[in-house]
PDB file of N, CA and C in Angstrom:
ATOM      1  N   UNK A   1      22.132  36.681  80.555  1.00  0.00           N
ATOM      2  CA  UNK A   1      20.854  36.031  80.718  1.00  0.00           C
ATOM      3  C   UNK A   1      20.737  34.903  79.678  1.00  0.00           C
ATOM      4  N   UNK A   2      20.004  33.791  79.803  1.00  0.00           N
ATOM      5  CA  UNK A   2      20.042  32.683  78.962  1.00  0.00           C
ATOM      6  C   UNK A   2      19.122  32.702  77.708  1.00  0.00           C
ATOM      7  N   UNK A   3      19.211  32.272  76.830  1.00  0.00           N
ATOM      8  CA  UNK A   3      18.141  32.257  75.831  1.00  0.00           C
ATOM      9  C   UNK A   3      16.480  32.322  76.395  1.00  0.00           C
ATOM     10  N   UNK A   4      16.735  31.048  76.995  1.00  0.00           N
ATOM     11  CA  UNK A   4      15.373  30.637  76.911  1.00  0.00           C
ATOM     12  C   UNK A   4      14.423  31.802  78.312  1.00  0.00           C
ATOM     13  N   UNK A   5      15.535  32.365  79.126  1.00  0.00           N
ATOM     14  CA  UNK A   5      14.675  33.102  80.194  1.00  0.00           C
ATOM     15  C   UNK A   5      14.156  34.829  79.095  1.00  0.00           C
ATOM     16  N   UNK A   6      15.619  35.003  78.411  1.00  0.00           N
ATOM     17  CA  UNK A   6      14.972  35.864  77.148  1.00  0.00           C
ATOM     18  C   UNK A   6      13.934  35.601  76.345  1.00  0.00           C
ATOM     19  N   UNK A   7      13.415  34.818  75.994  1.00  0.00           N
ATOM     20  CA  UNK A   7      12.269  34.098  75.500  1.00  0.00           C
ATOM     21  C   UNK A   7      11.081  34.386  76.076  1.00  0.00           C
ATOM     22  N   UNK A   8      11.143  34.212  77.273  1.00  0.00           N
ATOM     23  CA  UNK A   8       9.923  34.495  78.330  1.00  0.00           C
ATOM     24  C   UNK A   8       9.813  35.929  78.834  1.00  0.00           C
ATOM     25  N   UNK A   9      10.985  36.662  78.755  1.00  0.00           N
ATOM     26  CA  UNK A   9      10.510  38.309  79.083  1.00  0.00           C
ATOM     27  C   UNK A   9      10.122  38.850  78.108  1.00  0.00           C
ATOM     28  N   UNK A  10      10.675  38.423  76.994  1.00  0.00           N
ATOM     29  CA  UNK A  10      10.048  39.316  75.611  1.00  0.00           C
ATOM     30  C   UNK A  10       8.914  39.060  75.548  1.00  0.00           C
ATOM     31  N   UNK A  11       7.821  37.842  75.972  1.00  0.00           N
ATOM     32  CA  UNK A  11       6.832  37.596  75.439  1.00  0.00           C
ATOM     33  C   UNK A  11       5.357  38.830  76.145  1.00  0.00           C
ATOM     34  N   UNK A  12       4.748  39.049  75.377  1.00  0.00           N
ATOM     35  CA  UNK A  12       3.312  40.157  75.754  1.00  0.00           C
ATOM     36  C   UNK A  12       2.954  39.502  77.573  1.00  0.00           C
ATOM     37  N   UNK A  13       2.324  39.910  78.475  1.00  0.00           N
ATOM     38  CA  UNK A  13       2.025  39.947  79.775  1.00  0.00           C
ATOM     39  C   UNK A  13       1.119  38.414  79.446  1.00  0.00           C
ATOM     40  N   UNK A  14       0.030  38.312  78.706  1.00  0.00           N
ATOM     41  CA  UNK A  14      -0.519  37.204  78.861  1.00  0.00           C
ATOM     42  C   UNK A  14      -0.020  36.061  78.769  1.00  0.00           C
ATOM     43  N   UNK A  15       0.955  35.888  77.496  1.00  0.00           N
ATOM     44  CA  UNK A  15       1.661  34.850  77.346  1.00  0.00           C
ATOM     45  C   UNK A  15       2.921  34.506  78.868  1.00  0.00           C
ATOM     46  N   UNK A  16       3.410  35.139  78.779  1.00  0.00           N
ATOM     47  CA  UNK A  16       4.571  35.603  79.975  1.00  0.00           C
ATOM     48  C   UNK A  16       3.950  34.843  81.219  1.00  0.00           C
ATOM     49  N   UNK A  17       2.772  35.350  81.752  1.00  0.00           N
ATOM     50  CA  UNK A  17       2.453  34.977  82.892  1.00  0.00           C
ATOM     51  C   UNK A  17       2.161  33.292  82.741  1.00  0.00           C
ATOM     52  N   UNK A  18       1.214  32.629  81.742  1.00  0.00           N
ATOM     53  CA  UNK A  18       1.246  31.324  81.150  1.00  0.00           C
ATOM     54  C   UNK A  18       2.591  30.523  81.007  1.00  0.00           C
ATOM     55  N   UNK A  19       3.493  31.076  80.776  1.00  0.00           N
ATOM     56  CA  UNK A  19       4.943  30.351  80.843  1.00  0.00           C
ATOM     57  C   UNK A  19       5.515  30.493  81.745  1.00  0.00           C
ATOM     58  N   UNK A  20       5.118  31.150  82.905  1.00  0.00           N
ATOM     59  CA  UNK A  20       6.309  31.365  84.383  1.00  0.00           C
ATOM     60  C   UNK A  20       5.378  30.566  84.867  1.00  0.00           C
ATOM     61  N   UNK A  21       3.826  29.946  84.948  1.00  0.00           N
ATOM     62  CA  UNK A  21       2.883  29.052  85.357  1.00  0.00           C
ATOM     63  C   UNK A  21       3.263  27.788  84.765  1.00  0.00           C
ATOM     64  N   UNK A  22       3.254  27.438  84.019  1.00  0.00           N
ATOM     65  CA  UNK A  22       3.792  26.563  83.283  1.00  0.00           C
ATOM     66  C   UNK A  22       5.413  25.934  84.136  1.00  0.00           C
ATOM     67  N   UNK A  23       6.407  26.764  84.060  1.00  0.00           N
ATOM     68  CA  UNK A  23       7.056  26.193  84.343  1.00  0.00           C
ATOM     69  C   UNK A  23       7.418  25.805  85.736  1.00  0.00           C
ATOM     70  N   UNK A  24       6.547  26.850  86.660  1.00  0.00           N
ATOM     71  CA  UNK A  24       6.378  26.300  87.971  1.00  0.00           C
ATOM     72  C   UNK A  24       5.835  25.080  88.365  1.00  0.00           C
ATOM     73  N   UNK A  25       4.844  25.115  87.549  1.00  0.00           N
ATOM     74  CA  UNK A  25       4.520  23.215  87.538  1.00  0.00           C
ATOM     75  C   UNK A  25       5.499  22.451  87.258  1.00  0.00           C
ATOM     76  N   UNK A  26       6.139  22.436  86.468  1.00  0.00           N
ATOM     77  CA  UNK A  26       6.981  21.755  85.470  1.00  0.00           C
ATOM     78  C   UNK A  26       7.859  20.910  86.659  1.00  0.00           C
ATOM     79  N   UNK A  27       8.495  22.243  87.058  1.00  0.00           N
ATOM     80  CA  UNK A  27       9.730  22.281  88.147  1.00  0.00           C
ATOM     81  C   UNK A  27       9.551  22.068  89.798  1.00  0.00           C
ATOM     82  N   UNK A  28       8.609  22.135  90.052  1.00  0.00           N
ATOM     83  CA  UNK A  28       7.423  21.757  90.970  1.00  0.00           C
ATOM     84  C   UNK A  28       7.695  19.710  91.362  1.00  0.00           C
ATOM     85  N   UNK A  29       7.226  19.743  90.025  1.00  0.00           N
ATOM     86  CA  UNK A  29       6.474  18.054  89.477  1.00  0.00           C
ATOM     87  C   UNK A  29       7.665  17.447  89.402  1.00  0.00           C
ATOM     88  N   UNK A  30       8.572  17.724  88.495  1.00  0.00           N
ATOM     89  CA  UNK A  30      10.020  16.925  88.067  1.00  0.00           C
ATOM     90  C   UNK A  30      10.962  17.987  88.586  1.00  0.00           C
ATOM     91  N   UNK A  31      11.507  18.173  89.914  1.00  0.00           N
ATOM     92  CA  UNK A  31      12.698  18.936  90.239  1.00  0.00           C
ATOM     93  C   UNK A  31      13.909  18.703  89.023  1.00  0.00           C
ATOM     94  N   UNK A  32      13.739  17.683  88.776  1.00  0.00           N
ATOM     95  CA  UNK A  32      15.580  17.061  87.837  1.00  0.00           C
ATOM     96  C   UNK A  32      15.204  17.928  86.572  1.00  0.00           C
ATOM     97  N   UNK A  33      14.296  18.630  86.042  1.00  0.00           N
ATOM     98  CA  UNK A  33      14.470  19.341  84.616  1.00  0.00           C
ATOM     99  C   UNK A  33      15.247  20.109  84.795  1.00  0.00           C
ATOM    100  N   UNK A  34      15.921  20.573  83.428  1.00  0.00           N
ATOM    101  CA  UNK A  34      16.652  21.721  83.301  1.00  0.00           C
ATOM    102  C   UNK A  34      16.006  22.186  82.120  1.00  0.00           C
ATOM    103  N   UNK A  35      15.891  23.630  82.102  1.00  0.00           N
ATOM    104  CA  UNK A  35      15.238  24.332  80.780  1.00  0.00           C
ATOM    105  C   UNK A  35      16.471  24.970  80.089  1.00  0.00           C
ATOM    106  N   UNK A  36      16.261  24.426  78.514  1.00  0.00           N
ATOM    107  CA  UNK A  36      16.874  24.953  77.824  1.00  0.00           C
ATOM    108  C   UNK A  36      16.706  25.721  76.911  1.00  0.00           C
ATOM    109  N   UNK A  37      17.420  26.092  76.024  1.00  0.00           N
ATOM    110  CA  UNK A  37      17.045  27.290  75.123  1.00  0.00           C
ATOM    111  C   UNK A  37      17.384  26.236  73.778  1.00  0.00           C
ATOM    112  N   UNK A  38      16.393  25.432  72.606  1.00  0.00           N
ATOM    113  CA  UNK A  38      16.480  24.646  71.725  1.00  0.00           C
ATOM    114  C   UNK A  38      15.479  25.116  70.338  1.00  0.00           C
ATOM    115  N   UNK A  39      15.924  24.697  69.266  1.00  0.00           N
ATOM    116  CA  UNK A  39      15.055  24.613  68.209  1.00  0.00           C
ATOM    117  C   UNK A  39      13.959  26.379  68.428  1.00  0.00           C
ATOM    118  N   UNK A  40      14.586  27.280  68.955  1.00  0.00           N
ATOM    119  CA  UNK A  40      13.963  28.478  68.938  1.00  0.00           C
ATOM    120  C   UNK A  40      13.254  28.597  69.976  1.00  0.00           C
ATOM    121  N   UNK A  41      12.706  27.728  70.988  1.00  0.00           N
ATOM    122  CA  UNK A  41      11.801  27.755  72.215  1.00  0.00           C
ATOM    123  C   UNK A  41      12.574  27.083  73.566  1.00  0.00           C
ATOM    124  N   UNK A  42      12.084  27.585  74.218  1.00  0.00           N
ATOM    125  CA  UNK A  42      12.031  26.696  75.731  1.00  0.00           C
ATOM    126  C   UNK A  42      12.115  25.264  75.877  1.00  0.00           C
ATOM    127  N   UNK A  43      12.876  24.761  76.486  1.00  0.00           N
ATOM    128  CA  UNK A  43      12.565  23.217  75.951  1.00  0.00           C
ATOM    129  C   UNK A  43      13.661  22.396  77.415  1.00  0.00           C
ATOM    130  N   UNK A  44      12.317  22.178  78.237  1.00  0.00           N
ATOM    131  CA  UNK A  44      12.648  20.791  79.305  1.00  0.00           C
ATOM    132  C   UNK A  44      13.235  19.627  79.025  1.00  0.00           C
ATOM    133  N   UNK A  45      14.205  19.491  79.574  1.00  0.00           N
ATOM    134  CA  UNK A  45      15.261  18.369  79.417  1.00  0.00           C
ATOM    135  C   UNK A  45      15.401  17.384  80.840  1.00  0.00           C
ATOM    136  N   UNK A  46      15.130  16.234  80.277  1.00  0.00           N
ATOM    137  CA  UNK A  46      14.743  15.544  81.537  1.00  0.00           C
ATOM    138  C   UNK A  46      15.668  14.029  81.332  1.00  0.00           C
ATOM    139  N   UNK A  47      16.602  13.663  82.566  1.00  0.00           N
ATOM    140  CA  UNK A  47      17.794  12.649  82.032  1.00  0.00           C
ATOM    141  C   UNK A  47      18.745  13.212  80.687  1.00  0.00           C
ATOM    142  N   UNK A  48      18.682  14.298  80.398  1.00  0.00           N
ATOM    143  CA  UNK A  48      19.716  14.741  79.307  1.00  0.00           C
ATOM    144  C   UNK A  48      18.549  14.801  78.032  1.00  0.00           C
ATOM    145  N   UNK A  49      17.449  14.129  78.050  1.00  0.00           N
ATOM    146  CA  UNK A  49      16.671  14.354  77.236  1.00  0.00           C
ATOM    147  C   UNK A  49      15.597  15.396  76.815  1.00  0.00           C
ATOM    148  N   UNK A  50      15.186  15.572  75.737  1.00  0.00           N
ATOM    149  CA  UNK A  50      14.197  16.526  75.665  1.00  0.00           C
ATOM    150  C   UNK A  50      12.319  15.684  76.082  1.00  0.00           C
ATOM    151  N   UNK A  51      11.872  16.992  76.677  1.00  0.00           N
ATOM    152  CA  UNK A  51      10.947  16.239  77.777  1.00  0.00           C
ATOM    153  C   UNK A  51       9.463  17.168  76.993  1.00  0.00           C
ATOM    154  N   UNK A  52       9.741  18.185  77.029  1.00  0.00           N
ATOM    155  CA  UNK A  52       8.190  18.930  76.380  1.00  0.00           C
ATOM    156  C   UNK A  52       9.334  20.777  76.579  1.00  0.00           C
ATOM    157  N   UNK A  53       8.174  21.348  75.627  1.00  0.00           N
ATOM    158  CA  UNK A  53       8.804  22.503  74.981  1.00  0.00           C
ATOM    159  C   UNK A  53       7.761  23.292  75.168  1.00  0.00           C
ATOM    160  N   UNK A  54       8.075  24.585  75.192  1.00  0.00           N
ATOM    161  CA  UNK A  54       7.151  26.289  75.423  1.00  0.00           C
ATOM    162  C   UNK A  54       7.495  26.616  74.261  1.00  0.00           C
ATOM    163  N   UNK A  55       6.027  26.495  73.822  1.00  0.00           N
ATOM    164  CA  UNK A  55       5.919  27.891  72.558  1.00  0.00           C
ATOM    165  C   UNK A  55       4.628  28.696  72.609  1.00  0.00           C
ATOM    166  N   UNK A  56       5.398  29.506  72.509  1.00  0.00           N
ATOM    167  CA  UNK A  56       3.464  30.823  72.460  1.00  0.00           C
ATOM    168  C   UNK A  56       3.669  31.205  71.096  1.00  0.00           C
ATOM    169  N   UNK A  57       2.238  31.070  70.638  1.00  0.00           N
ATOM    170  CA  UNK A  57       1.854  30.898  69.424  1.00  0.00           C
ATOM    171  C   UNK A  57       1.119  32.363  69.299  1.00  0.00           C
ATOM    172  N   UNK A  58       1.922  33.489  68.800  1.00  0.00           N
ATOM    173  CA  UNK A  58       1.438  35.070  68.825  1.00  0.00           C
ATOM    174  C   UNK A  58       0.060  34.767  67.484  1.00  0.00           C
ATOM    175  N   UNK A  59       0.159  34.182  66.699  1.00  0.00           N
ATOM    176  CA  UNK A  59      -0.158  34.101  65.220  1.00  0.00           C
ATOM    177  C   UNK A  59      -1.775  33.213  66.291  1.00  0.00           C
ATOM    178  N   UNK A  60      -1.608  32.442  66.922  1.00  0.00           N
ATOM    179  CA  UNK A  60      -3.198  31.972  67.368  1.00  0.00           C
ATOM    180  C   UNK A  60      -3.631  32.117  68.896  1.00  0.00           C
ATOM    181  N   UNK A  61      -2.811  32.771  69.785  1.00  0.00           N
ATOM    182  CA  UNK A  61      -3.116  32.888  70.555  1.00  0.00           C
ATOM    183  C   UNK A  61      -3.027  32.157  71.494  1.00  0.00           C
ATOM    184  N   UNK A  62      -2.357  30.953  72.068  1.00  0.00           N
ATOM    185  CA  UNK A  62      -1.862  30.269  72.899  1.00  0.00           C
ATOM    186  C   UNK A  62      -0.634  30.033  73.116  1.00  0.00           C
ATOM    187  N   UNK A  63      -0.517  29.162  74.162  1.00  0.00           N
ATOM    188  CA  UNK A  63       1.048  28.768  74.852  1.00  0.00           C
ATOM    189  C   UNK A  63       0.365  26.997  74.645  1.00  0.00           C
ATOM    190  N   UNK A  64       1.321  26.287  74.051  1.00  0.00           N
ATOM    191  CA  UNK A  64       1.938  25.506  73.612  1.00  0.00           C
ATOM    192  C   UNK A  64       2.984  24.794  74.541  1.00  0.00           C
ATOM    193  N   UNK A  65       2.285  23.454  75.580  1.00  0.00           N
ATOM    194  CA  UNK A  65       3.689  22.557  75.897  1.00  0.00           C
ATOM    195  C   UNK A  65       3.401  21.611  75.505  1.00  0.00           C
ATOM    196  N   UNK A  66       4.802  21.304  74.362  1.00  0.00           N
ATOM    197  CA  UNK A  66       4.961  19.945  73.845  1.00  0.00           C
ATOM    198  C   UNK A  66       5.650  19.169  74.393  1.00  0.00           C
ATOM    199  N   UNK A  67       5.027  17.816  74.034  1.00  0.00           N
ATOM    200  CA  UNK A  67       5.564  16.341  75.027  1.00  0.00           C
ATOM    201  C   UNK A  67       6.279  15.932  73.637  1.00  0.00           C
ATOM    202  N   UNK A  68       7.391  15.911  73.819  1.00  0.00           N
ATOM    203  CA  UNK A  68       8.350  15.096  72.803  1.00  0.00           C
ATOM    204  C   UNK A  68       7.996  13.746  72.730  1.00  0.00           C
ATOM    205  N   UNK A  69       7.788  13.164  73.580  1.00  0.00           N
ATOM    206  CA  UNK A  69       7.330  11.359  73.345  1.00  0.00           C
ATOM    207  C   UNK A  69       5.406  11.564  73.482  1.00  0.00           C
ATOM    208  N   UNK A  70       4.701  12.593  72.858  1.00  0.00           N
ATOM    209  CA  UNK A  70       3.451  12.861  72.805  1.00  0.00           C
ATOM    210  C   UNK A  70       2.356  11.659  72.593  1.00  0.00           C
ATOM    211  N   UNK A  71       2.853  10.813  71.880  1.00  0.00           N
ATOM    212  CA  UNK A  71       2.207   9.522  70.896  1.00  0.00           C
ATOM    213  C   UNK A  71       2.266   8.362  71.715  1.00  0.00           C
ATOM    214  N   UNK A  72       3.501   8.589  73.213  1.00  0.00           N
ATOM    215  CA  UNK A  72       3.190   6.987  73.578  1.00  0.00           C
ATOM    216  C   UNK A  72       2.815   7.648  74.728  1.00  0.00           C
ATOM    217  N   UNK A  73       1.637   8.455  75.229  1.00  0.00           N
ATOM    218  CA  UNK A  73       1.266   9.042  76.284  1.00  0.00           C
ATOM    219  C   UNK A  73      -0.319   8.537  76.029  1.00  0.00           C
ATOM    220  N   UNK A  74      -0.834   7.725  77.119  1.00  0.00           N
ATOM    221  CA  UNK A  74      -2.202   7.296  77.010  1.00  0.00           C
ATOM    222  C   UNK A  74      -2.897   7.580  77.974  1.00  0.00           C
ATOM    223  N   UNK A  75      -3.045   8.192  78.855  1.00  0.00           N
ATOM    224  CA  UNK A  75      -3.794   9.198  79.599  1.00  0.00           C
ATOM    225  C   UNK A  75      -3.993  11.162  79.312  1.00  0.00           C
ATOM    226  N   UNK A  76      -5.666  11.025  79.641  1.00  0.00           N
ATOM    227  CA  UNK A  76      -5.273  12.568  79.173  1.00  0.00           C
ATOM    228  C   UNK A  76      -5.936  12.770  77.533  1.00  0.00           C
ATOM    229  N   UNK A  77      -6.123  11.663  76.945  1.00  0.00           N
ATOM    230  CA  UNK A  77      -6.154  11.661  75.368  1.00  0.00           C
ATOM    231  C   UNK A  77      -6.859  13.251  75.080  1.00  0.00           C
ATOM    232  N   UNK A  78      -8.158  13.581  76.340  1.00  0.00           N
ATOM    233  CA  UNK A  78      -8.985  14.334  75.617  1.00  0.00           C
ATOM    234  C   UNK A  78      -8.460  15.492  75.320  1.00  0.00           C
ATOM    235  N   UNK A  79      -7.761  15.683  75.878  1.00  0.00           N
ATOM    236  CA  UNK A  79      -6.584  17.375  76.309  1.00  0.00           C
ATOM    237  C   UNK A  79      -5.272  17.194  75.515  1.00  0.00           C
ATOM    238  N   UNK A  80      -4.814  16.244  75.026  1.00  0.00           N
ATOM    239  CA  UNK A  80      -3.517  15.981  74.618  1.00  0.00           C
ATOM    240  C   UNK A  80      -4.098  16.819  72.644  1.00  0.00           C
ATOM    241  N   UNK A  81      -3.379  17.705  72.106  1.00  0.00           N
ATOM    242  CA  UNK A  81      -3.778  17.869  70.681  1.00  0.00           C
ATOM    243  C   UNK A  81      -2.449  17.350  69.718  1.00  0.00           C
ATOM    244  N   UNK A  82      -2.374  16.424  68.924  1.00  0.00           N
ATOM    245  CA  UNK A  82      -1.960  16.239  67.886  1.00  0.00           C
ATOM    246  C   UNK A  82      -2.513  17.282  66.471  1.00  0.00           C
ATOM    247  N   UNK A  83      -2.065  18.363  66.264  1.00  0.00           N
ATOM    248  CA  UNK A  83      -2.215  19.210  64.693  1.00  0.00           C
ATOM    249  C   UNK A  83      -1.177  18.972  63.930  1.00  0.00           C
ATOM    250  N   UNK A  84      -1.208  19.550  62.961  1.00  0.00           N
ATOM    251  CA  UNK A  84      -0.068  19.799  62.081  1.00  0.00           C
ATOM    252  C   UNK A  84       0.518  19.054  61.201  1.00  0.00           C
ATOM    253  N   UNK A  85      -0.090  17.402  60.969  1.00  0.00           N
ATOM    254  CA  UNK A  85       0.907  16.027  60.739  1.00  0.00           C
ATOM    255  C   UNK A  85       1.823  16.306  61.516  1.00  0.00           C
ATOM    256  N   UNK A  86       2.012  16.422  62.860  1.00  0.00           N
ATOM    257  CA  UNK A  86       3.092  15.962  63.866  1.00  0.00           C
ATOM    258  C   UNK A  86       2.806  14.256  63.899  1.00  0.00           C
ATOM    259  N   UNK A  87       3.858  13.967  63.845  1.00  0.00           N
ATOM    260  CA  UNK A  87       3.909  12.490  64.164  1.00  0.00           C
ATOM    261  C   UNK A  87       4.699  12.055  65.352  1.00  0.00           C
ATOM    262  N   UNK A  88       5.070  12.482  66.386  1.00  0.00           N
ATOM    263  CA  UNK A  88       5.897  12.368  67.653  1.00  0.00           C
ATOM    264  C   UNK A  88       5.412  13.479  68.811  1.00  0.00           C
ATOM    265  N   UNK A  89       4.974  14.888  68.281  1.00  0.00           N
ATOM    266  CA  UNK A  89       4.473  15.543  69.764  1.00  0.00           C
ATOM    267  C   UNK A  89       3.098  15.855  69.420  1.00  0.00           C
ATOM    268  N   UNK A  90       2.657  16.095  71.162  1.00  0.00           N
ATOM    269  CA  UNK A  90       1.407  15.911  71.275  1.00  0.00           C
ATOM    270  C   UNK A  90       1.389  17.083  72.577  1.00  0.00           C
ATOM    271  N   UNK A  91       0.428  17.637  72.357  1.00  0.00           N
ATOM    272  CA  UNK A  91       0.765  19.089  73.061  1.00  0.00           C
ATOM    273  C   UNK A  91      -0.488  19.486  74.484  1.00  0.00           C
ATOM    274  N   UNK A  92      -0.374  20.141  75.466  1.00  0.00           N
ATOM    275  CA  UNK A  92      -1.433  20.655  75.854  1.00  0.00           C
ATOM    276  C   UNK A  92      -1.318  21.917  75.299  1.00  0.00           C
ATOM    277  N   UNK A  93      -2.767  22.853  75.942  1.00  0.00           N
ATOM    278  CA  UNK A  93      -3.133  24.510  74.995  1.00  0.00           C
ATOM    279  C   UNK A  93      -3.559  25.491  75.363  1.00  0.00           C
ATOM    280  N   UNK A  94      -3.055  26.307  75.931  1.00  0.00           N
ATOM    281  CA  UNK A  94      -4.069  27.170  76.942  1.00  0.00           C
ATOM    282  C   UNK A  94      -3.658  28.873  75.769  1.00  0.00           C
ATOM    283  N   UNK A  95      -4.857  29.365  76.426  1.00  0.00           N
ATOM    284  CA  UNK A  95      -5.388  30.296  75.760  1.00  0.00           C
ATOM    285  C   UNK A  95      -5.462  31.615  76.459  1.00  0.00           C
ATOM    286  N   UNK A  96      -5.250  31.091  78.383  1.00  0.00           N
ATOM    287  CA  UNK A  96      -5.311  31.642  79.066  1.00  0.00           C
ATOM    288  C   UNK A  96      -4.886  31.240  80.256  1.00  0.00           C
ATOM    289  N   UNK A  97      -4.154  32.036  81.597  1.00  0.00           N
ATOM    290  CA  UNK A  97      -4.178  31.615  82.810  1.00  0.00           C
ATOM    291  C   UNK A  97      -4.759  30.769  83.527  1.00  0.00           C
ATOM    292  N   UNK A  98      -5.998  31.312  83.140  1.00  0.00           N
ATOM    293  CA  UNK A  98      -7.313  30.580  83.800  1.00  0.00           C
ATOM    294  C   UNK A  98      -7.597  29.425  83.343  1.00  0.00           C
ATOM    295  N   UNK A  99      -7.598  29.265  82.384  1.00  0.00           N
ATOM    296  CA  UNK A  99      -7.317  27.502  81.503  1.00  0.00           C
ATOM    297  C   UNK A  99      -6.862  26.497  82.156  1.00  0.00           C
ATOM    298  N   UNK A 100      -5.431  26.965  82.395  1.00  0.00           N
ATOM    299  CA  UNK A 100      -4.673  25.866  83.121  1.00  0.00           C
ATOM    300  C   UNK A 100      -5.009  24.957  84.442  1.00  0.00           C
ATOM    301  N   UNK A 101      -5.190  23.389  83.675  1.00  0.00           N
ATOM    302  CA  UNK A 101      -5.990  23.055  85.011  1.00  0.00           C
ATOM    303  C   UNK A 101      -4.642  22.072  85.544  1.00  0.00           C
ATOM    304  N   UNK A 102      -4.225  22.854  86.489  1.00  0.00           N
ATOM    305  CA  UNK A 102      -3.434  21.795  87.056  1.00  0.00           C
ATOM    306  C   UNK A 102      -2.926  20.609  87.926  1.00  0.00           C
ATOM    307  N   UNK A 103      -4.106  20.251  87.800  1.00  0.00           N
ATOM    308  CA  UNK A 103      -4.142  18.847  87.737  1.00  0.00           C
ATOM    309  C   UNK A 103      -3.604  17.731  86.565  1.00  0.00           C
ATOM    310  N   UNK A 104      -4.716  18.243  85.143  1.00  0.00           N
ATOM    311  CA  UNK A 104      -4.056  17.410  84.100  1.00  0.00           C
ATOM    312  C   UNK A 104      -3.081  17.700  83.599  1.00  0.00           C
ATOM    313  N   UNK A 105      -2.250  19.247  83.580  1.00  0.00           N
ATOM    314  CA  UNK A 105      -0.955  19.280  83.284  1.00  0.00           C
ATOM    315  C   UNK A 105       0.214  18.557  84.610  1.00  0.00           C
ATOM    316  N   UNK A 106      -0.318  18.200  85.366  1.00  0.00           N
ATOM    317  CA  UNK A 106       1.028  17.511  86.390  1.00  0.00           C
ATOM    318  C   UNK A 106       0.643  15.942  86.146  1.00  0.00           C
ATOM    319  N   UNK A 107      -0.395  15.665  85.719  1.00  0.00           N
ATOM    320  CA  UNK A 107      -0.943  14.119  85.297  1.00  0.00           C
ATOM    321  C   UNK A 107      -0.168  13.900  83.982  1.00  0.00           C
ATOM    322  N   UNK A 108       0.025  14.729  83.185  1.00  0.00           N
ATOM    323  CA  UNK A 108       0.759  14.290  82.035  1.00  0.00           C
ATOM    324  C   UNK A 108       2.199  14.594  82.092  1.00  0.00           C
ATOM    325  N   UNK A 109       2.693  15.602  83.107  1.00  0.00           N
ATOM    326  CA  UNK A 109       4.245  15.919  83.247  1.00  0.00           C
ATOM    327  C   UNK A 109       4.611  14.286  83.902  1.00  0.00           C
ATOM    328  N   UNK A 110       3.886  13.936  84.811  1.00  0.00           N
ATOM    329  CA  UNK A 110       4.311  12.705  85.788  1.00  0.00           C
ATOM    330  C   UNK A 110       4.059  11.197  84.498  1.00  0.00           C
ATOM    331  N   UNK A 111       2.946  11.317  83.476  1.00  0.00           N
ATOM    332  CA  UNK A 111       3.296   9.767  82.878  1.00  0.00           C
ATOM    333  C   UNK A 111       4.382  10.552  81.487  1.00  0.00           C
ATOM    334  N   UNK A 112       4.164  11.148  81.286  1.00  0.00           N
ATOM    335  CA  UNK A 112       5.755  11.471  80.597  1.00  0.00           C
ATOM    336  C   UNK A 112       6.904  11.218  80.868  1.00  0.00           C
ATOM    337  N   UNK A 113       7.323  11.867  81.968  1.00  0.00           N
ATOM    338  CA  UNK A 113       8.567  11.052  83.218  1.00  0.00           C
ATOM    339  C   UNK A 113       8.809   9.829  82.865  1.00  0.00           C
ATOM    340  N   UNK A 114       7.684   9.003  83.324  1.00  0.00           N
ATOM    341  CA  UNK A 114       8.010   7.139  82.805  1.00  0.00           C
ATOM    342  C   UNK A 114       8.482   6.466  81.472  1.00  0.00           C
ATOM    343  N   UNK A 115       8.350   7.548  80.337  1.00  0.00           N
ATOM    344  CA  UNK A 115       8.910   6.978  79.128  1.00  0.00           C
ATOM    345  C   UNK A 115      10.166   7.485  79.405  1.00  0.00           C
ATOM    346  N   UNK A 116      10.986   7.800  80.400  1.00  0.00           N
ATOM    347  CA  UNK A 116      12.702   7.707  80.291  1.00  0.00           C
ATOM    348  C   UNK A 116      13.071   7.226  80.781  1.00  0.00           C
TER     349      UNK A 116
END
């Protein structure tokens, strides 16, 4: 089994279900990703590149997809979170299933796409 699908069974039922949602969009939206297992998380690779990353955050309670080119993404601003002094990703945040509005997560998978 691959890292990154190990990643996603270990995780608690709430998180778990948020990342098999997650990546059905993902893969849905951009057929050409491939998910990899990187830097400890999940991490969409799009043209050979890294595209946005799964992390569930046990310590606060969300799932975490980061846009590697986060900063030159200008739609979306209100939903997009920059924390941490990140200076390059810019993340959406769900807290829950029900959160996920997917609409603005396939609005930002699709102008992401265009920076490659």
């Amino acid at each position: 089994m691959k890292p990154a699908d190990l990643y996603i069974l270990n995780q608690p039922e709430n998180y778990r279900n948020i990342l098999f949602h997650i990546i059905a969009v993902v893969q849905n939206t951009i057929p050409e990703t491939t998910l990899e297992y990187k830097w400890t998380v999940p991490y969409f690779y799009y043209k050979k590149k890294p595209l946005c990353y799964l992390n569930a955050s046990h310590k606060h309670g969300f799932v975490d997809v980061g846009f590697a080119k986060g900063f030159q993404l200008k739609s979306n601003l209100d939903y997009l979170i920059a924390d941490n002094g990140r200076n390059t990703v810019k993340s959406l945040r769900y807290f829950s299933l029900e959160q996920i509005d997917n609409s603005i997560l396939i609005s930002v998978l699709e102008e992401a796409k265009t920076l490659y």
